[in-house]
PDB file of N, CA and C in Angstrom:
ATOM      1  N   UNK A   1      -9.671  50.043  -8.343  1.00  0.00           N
ATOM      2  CA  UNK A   1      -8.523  49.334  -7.801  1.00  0.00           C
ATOM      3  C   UNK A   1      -8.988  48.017  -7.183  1.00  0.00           C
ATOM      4  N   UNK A   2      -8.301  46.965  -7.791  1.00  0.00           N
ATOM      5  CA  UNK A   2      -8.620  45.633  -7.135  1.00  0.00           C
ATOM      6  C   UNK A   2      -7.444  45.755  -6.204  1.00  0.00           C
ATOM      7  N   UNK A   3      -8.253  44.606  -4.836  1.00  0.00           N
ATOM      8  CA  UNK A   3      -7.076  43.828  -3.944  1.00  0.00           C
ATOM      9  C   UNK A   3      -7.306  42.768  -4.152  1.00  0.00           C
ATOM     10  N   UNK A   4      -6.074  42.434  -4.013  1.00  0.00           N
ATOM     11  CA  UNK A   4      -5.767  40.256  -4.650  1.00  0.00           C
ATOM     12  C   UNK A   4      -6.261  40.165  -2.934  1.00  0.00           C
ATOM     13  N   UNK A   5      -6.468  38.549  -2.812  1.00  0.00           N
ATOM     14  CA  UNK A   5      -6.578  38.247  -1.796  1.00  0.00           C
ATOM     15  C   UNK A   5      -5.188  37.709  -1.237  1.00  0.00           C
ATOM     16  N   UNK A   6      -4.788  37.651  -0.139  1.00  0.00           N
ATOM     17  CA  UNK A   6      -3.742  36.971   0.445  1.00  0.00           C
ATOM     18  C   UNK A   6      -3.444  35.882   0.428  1.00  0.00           C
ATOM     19  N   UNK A   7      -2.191  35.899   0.229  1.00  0.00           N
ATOM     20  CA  UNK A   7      -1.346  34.437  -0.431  1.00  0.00           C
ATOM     21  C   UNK A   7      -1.487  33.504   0.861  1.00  0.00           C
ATOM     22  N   UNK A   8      -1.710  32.201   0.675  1.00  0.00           N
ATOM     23  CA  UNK A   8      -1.945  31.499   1.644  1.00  0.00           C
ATOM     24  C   UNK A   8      -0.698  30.907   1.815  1.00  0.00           C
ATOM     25  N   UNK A   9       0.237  30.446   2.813  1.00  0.00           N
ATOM     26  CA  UNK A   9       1.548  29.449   2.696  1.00  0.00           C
ATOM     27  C   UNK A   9       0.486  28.126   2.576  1.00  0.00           C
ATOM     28  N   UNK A  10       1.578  27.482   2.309  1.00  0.00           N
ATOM     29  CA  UNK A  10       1.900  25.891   2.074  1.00  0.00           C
ATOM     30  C   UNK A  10       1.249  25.235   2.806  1.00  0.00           C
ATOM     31  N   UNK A  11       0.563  24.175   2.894  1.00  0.00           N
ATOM     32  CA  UNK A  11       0.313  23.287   4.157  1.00  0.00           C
ATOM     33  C   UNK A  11       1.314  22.578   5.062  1.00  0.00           C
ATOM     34  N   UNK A  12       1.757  23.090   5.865  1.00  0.00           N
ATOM     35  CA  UNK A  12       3.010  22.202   6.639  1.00  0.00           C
ATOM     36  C   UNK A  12       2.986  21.525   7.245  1.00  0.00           C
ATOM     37  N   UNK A  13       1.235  21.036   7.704  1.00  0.00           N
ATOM     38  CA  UNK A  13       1.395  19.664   8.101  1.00  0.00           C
ATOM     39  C   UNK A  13       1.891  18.129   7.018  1.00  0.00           C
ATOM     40  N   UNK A  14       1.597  18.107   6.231  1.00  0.00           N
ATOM     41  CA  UNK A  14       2.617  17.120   5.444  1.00  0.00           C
ATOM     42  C   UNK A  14       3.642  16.969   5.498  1.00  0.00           C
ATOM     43  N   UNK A  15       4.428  18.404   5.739  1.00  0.00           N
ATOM     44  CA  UNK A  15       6.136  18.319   5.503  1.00  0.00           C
ATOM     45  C   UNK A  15       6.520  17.886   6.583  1.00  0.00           C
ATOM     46  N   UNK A  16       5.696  18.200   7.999  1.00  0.00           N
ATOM     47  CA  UNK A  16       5.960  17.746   9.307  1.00  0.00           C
ATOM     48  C   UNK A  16       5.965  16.713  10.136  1.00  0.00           C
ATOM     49  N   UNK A  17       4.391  15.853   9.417  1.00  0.00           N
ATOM     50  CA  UNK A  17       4.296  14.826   9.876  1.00  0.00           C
ATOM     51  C   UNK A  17       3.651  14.150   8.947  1.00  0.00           C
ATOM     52  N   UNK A  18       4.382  13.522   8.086  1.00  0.00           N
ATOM     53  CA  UNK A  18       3.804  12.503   7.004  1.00  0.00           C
ATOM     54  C   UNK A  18       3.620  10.892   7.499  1.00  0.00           C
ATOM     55  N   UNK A  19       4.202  10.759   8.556  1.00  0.00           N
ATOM     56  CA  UNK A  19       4.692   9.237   8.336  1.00  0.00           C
ATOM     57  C   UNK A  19       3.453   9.280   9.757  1.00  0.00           C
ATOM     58  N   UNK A  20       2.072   8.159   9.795  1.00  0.00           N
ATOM     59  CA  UNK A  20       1.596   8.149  11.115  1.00  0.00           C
ATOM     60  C   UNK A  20       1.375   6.822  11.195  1.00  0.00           C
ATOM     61  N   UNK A  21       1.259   6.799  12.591  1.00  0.00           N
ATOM     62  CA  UNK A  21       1.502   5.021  12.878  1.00  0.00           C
ATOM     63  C   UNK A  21      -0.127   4.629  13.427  1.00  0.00           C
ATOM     64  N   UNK A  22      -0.421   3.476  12.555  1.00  0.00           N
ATOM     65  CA  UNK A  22      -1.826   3.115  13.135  1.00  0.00           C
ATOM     66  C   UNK A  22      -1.950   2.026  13.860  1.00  0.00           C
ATOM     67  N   UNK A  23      -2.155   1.698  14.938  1.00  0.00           N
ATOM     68  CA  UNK A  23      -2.440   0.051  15.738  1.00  0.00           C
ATOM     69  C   UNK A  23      -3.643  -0.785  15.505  1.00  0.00           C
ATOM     70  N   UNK A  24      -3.923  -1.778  15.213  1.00  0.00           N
ATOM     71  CA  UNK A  24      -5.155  -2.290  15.698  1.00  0.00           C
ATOM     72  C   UNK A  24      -4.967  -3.573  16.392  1.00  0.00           C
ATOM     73  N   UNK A  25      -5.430  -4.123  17.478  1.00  0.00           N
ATOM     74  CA  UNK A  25      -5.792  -5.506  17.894  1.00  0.00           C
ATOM     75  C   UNK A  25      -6.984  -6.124  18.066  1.00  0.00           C
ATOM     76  N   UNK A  26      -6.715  -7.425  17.476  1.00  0.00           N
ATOM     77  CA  UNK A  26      -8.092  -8.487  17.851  1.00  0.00           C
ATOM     78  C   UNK A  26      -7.989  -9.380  18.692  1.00  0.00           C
ATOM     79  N   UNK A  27      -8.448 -10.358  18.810  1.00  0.00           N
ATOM     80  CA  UNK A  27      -8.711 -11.323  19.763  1.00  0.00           C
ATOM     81  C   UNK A  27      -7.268 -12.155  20.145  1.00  0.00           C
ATOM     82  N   UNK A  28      -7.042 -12.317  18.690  1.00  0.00           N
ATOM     83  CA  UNK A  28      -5.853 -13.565  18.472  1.00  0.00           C
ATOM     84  C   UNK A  28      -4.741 -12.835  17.877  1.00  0.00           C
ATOM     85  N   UNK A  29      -4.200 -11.243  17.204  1.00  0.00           N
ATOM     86  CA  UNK A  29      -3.200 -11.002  16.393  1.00  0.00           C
ATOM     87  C   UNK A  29      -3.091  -9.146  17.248  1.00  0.00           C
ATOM     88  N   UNK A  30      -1.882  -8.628  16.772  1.00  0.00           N
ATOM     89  CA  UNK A  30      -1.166  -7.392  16.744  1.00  0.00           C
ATOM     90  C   UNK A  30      -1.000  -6.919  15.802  1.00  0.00           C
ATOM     91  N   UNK A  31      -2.139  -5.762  15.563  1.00  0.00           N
ATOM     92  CA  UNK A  31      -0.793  -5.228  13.660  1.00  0.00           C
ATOM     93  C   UNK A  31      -0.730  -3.885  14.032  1.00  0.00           C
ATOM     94  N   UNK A  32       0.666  -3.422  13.460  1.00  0.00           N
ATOM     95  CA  UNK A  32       0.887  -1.714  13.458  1.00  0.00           C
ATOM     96  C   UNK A  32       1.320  -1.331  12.201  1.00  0.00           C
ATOM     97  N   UNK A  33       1.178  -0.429  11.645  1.00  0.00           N
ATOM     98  CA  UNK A  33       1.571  -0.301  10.454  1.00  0.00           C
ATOM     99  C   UNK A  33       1.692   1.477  10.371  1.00  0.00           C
ATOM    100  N   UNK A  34       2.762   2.084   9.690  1.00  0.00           N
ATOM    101  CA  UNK A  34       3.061   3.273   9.202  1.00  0.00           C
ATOM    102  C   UNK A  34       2.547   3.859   7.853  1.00  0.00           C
ATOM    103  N   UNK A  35       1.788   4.752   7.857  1.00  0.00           N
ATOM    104  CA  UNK A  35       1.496   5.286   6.689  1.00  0.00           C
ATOM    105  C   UNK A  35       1.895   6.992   6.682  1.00  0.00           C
ATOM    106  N   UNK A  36       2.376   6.439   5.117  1.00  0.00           N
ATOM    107  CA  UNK A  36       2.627   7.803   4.475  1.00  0.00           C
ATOM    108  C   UNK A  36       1.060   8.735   4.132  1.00  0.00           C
ATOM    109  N   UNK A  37       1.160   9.728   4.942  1.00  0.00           N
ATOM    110  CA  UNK A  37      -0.234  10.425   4.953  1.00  0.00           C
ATOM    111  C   UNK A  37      -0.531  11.201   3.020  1.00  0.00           C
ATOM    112  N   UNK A  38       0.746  11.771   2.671  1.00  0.00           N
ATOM    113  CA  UNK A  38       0.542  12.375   1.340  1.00  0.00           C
ATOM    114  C   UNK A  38       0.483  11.614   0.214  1.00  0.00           C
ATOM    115  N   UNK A  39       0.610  10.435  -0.293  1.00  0.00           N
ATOM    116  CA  UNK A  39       0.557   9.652  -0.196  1.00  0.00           C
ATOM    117  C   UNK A  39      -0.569   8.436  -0.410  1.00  0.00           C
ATOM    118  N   UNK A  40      -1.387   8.295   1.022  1.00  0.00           N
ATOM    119  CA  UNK A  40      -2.006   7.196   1.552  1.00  0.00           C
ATOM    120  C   UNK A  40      -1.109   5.928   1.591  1.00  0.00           C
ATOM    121  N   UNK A  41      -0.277   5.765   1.472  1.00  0.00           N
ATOM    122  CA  UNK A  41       0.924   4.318   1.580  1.00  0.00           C
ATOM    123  C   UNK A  41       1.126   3.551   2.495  1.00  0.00           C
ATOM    124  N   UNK A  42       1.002   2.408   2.598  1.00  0.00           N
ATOM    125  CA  UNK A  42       2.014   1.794   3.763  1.00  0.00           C
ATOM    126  C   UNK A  42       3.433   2.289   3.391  1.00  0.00           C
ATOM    127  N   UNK A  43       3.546   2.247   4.931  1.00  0.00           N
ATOM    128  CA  UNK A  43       5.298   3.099   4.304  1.00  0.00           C
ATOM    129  C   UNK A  43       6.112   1.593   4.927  1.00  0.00           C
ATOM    130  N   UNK A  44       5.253   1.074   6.160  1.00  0.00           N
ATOM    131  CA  UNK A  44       6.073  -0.318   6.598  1.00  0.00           C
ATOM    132  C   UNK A  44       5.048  -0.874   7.650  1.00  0.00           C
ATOM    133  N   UNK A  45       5.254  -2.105   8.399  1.00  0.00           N
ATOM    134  CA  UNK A  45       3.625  -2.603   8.397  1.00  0.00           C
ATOM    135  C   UNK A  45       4.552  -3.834   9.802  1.00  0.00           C
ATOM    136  N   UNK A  46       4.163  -4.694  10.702  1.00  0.00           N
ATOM    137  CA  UNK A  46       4.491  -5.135  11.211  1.00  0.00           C
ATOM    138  C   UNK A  46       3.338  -6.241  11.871  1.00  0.00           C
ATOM    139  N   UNK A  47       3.314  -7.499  11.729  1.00  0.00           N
ATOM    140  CA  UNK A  47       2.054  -7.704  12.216  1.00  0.00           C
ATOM    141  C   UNK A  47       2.099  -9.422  13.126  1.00  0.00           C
ATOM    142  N   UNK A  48       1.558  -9.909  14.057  1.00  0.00           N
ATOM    143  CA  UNK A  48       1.931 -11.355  14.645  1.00  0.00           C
ATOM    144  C   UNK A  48       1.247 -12.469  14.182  1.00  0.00           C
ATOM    145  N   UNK A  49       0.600 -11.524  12.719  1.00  0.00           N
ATOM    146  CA  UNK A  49       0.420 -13.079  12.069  1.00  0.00           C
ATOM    147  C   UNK A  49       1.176 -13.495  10.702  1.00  0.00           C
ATOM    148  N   UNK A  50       2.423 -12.395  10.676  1.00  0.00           N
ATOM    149  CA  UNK A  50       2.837 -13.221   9.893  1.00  0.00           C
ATOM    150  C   UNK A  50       4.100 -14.374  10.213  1.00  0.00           C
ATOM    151  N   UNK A  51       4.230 -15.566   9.331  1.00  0.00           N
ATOM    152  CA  UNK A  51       4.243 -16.816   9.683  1.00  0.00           C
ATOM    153  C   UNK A  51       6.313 -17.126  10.539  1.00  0.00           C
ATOM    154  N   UNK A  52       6.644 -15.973  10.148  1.00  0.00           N
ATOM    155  CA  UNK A  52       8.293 -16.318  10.648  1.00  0.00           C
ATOM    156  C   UNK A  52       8.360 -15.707  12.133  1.00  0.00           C
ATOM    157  N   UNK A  53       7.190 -14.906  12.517  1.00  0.00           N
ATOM    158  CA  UNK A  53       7.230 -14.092  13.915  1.00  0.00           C
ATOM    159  C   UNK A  53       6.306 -15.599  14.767  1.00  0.00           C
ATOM    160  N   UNK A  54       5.255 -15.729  14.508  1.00  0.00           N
ATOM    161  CA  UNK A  54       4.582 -16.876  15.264  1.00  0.00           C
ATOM    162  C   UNK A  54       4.974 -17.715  15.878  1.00  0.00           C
ATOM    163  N   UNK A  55       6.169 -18.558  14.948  1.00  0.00           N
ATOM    164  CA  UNK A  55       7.218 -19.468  15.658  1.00  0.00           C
ATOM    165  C   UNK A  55       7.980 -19.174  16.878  1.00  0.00           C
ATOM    166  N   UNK A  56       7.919 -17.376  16.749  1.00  0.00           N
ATOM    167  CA  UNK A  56       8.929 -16.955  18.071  1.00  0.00           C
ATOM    168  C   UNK A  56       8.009 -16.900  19.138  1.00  0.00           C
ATOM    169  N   UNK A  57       6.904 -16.398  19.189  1.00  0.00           N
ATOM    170  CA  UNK A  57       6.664 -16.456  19.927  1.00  0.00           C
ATOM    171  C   UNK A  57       5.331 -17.004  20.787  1.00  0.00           C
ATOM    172  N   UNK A  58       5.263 -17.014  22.543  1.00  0.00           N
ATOM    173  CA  UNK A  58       4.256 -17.860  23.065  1.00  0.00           C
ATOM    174  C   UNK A  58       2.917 -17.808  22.451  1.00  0.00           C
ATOM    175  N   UNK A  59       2.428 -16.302  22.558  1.00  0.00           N
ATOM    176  CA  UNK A  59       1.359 -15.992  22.020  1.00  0.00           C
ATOM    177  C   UNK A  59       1.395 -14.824  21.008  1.00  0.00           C
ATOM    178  N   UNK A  60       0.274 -14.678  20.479  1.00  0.00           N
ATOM    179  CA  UNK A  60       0.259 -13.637  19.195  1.00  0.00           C
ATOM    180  C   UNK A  60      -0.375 -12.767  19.743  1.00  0.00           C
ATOM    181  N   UNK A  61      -0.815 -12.140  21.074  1.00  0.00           N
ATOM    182  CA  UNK A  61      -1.777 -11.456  21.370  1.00  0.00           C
ATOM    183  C   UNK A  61      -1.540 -10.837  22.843  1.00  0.00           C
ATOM    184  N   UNK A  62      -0.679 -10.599  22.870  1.00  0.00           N
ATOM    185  CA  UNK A  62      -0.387 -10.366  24.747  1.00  0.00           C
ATOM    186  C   UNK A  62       0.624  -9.327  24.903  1.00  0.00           C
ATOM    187  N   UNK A  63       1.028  -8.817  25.843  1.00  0.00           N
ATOM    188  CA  UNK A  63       1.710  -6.958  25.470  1.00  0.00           C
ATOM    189  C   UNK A  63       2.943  -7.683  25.311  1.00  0.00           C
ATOM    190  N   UNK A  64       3.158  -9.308  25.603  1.00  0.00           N
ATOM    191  CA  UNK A  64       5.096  -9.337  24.620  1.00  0.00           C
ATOM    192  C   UNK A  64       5.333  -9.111  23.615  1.00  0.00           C
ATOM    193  N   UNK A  65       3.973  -9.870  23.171  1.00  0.00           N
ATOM    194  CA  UNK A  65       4.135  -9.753  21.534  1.00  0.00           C
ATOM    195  C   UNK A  65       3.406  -8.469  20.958  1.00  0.00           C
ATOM    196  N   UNK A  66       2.764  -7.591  21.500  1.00  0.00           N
ATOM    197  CA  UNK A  66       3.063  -6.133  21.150  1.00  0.00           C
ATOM    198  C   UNK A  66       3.888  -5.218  22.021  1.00  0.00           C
ATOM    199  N   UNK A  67       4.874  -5.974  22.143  1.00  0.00           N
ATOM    200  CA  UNK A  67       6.504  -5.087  22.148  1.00  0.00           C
ATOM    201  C   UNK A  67       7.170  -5.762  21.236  1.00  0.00           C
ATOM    202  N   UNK A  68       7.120  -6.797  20.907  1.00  0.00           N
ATOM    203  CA  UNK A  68       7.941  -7.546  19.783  1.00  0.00           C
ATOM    204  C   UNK A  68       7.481  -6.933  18.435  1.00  0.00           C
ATOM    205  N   UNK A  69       5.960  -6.766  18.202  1.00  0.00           N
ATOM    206  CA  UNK A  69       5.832  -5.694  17.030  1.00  0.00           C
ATOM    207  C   UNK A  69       6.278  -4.799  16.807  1.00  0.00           C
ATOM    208  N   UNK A  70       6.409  -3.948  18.180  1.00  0.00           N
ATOM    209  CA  UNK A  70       6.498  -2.575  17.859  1.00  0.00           C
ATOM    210  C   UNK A  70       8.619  -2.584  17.990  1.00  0.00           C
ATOM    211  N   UNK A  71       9.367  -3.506  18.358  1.00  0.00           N
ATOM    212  CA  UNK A  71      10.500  -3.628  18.035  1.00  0.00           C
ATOM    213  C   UNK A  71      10.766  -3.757  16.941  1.00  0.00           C
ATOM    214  N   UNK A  72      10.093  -4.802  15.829  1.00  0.00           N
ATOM    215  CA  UNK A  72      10.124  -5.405  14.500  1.00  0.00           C
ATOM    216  C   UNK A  72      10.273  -4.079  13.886  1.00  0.00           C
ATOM    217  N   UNK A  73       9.021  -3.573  14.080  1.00  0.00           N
ATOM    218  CA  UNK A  73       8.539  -2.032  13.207  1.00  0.00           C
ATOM    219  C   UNK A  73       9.494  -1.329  13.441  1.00  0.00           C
ATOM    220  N   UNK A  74      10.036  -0.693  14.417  1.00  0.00           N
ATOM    221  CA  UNK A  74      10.868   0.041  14.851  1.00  0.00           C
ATOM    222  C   UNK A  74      12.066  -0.134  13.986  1.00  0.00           C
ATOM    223  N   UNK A  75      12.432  -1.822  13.631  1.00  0.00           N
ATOM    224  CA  UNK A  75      13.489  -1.465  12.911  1.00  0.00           C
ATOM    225  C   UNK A  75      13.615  -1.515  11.674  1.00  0.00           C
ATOM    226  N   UNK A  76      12.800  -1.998  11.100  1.00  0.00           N
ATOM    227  CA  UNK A  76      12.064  -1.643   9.579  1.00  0.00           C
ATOM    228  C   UNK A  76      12.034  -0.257   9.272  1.00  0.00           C
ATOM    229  N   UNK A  77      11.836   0.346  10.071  1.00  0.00           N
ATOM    230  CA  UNK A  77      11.462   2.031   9.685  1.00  0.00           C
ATOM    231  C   UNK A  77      12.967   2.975  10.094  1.00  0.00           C
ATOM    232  N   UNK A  78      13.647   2.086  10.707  1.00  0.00           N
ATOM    233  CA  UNK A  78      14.943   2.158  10.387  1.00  0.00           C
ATOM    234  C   UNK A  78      15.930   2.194   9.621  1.00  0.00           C
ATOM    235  N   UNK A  79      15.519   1.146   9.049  1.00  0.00           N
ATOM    236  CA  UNK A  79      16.364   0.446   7.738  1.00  0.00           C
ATOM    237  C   UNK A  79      15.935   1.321   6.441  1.00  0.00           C
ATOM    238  N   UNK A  80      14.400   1.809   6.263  1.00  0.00           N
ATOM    239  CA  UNK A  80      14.398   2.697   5.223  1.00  0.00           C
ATOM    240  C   UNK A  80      14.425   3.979   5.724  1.00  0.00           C
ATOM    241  N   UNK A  81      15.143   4.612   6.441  1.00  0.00           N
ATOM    242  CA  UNK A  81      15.430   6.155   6.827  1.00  0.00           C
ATOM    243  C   UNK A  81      14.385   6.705   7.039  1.00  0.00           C
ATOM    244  N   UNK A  82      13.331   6.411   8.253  1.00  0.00           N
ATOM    245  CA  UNK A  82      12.028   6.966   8.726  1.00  0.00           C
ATOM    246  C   UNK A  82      12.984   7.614  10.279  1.00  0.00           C
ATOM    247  N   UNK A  83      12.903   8.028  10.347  1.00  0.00           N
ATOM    248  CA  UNK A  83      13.288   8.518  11.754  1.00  0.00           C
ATOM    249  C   UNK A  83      12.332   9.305  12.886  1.00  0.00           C
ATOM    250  N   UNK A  84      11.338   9.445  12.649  1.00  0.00           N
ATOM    251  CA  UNK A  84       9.987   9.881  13.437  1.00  0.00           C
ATOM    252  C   UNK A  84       8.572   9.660  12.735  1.00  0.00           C
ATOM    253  N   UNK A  85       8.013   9.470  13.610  1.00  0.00           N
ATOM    254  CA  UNK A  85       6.119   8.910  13.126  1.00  0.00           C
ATOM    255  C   UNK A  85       5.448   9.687  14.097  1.00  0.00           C
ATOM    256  N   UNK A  86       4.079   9.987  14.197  1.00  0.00           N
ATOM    257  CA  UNK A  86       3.086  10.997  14.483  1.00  0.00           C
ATOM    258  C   UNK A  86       2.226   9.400  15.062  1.00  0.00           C
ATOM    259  N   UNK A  87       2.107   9.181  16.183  1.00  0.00           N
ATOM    260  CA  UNK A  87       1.022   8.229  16.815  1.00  0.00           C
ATOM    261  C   UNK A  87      -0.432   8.819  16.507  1.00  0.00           C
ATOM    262  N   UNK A  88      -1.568   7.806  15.786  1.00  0.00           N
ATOM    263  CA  UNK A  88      -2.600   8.058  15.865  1.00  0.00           C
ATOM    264  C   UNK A  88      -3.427   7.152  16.174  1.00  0.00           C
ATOM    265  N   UNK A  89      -4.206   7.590  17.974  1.00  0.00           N
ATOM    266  CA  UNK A  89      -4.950   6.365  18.032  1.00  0.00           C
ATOM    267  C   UNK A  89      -6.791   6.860  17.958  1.00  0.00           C
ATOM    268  N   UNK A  90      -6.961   5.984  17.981  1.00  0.00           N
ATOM    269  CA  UNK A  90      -8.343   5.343  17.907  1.00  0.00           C
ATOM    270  C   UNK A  90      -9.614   6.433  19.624  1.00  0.00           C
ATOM    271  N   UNK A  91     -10.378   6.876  19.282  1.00  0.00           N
ATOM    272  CA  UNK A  91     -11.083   7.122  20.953  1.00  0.00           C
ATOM    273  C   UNK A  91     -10.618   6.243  21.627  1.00  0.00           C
ATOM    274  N   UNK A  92     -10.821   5.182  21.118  1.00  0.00           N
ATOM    275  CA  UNK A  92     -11.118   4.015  22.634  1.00  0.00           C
ATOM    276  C   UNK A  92      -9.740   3.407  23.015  1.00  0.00           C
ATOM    277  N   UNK A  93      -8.734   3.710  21.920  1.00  0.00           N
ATOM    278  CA  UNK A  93      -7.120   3.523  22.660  1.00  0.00           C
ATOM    279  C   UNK A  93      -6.877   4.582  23.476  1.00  0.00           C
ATOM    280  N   UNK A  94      -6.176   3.954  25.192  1.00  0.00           N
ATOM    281  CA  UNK A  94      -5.397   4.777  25.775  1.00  0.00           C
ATOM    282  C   UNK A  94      -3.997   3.996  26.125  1.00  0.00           C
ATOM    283  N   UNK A  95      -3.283   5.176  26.353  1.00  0.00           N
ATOM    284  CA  UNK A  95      -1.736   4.858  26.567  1.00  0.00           C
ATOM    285  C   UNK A  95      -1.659   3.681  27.819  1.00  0.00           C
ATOM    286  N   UNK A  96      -2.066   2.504  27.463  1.00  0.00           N
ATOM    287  CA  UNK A  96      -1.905   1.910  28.279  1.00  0.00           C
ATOM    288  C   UNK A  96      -1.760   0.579  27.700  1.00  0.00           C
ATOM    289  N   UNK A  97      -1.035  -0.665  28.476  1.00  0.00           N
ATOM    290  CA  UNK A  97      -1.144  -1.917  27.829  1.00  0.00           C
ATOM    291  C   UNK A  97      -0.660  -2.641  26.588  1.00  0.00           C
ATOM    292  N   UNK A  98      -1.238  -2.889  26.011  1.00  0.00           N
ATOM    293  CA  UNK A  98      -0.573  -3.304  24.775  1.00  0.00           C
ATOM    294  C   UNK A  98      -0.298  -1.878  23.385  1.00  0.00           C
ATOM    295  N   UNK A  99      -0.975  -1.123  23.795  1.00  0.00           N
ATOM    296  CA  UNK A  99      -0.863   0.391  23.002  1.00  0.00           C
ATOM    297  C   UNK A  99       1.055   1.232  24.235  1.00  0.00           C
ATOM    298  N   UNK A 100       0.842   0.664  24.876  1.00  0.00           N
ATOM    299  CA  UNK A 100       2.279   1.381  25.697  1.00  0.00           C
ATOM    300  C   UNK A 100       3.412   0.584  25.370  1.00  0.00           C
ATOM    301  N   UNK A 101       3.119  -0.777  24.940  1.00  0.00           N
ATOM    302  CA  UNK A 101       3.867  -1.718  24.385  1.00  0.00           C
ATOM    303  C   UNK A 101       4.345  -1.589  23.013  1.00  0.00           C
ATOM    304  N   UNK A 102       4.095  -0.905  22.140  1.00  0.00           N
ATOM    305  CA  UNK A 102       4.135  -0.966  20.730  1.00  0.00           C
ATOM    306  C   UNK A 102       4.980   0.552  21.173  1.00  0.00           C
ATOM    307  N   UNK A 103       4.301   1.656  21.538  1.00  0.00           N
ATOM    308  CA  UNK A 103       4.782   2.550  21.778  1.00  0.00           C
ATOM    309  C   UNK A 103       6.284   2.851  22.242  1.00  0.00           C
ATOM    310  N   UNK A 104       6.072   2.056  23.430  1.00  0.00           N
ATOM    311  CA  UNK A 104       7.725   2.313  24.449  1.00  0.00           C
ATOM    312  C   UNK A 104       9.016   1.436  23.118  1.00  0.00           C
ATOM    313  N   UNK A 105       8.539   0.162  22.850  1.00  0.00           N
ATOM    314  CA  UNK A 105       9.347  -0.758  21.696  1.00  0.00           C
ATOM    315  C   UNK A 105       9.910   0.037  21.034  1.00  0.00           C
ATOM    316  N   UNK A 106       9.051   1.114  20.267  1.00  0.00           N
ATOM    317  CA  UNK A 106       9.362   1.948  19.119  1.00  0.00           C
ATOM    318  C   UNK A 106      10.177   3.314  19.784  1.00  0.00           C
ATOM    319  N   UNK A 107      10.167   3.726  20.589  1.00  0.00           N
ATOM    320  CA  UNK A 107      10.982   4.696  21.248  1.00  0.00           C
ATOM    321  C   UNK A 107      13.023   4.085  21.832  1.00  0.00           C
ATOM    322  N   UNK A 108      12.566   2.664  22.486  1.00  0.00           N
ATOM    323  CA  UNK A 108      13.761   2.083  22.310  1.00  0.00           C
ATOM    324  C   UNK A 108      14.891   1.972  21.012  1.00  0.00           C
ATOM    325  N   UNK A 109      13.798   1.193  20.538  1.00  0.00           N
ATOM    326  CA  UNK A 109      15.088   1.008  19.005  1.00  0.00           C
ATOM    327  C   UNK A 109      15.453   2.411  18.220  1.00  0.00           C
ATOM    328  N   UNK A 110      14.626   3.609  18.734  1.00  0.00           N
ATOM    329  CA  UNK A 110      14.908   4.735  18.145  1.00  0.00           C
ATOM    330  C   UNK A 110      14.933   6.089  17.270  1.00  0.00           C
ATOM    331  N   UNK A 111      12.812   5.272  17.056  1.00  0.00           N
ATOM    332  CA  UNK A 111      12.102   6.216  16.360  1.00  0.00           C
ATOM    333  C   UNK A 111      11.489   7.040  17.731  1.00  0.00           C
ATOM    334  N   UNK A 112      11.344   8.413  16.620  1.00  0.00           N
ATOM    335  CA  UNK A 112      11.006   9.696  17.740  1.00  0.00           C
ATOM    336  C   UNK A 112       9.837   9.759  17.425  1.00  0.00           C
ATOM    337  N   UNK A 113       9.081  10.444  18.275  1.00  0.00           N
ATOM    338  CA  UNK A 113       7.536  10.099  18.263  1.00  0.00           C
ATOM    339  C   UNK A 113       7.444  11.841  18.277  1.00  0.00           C
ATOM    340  N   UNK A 114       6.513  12.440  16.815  1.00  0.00           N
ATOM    341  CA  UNK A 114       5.824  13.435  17.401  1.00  0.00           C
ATOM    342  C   UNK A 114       4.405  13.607  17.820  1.00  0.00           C
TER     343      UNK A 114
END
C-alpha cells in the first residue's frame, strides 16, 4: 500500500499581496514605483524627475515633493483599479521623513496599505 503525499494548497501570498510598493531616494530626485510581484511589472511608477512635475515644484528632493509623489502615485493606482499595495522597505528605511511622506500621501488619496 502506497501513501500519496499531501496535497499542498496554493500559494496565497500572490493572491494577497501582488501589488508592492518600492521607494528609493538620491541626492537630487524621489521615485516610488508599484510592482506587480507575479508578474515582476511595473504596475505604475511615480518619480520628480519627470519633466511636467519639476516645473511644480521648489525642489525635487525634500518630504514636499515626496508627498507630491506619493499623491501622484496614489492616483495613478487609482485610475487603474489598484486599491491596496504591500509597503516594502529597504533595512535602512524607517517610517520616518520622506518614507512617512510617500506613505501618509498614499493613504490620503485612498490606497490601503497591507
Amino acid at each position: 500500500m502506497v501513501i500519496p503525499p499531501p496535497i499542498k494548497p496554493p500559494r496565497i501570498m500572490k493572491f494577497l499581496k501582488p501589488y508592492v510598493l518600492k521607494m528609493h531616494f538620491t541626492n537630487k530626485f524621489v521615485n516610488a514605483q508599484v510592482i506587480h510581484s507575479p508578474t515582476a511589472t511595473v504596475a505604475s511608477a511615480a518619480s520628480s524627475q519627470e519633466k511636467t512635475l519639476r516645473s511644480t515644484m521648489e525642489s525635487t528632493r525634500d518630504v514636499a515633493a515626496a508627498a507630491m509623489i506619493g499623491k501622484i502615485l496614489g492616483e495613478r493606482l487609482l485610475l487603474q483599479d489598484i486599491p491596496a499595495v504591500t509597503v516594502f522597505l529597504k533595512r535602512d528605511q524607517k517610517y520616518h521623513g520622506k518614507v512617512k511622506a510617500v506613505i501618509d500621501s498614499l493613504r490620503e488619496v485612498g490606497i490601503k496599505l497591507l
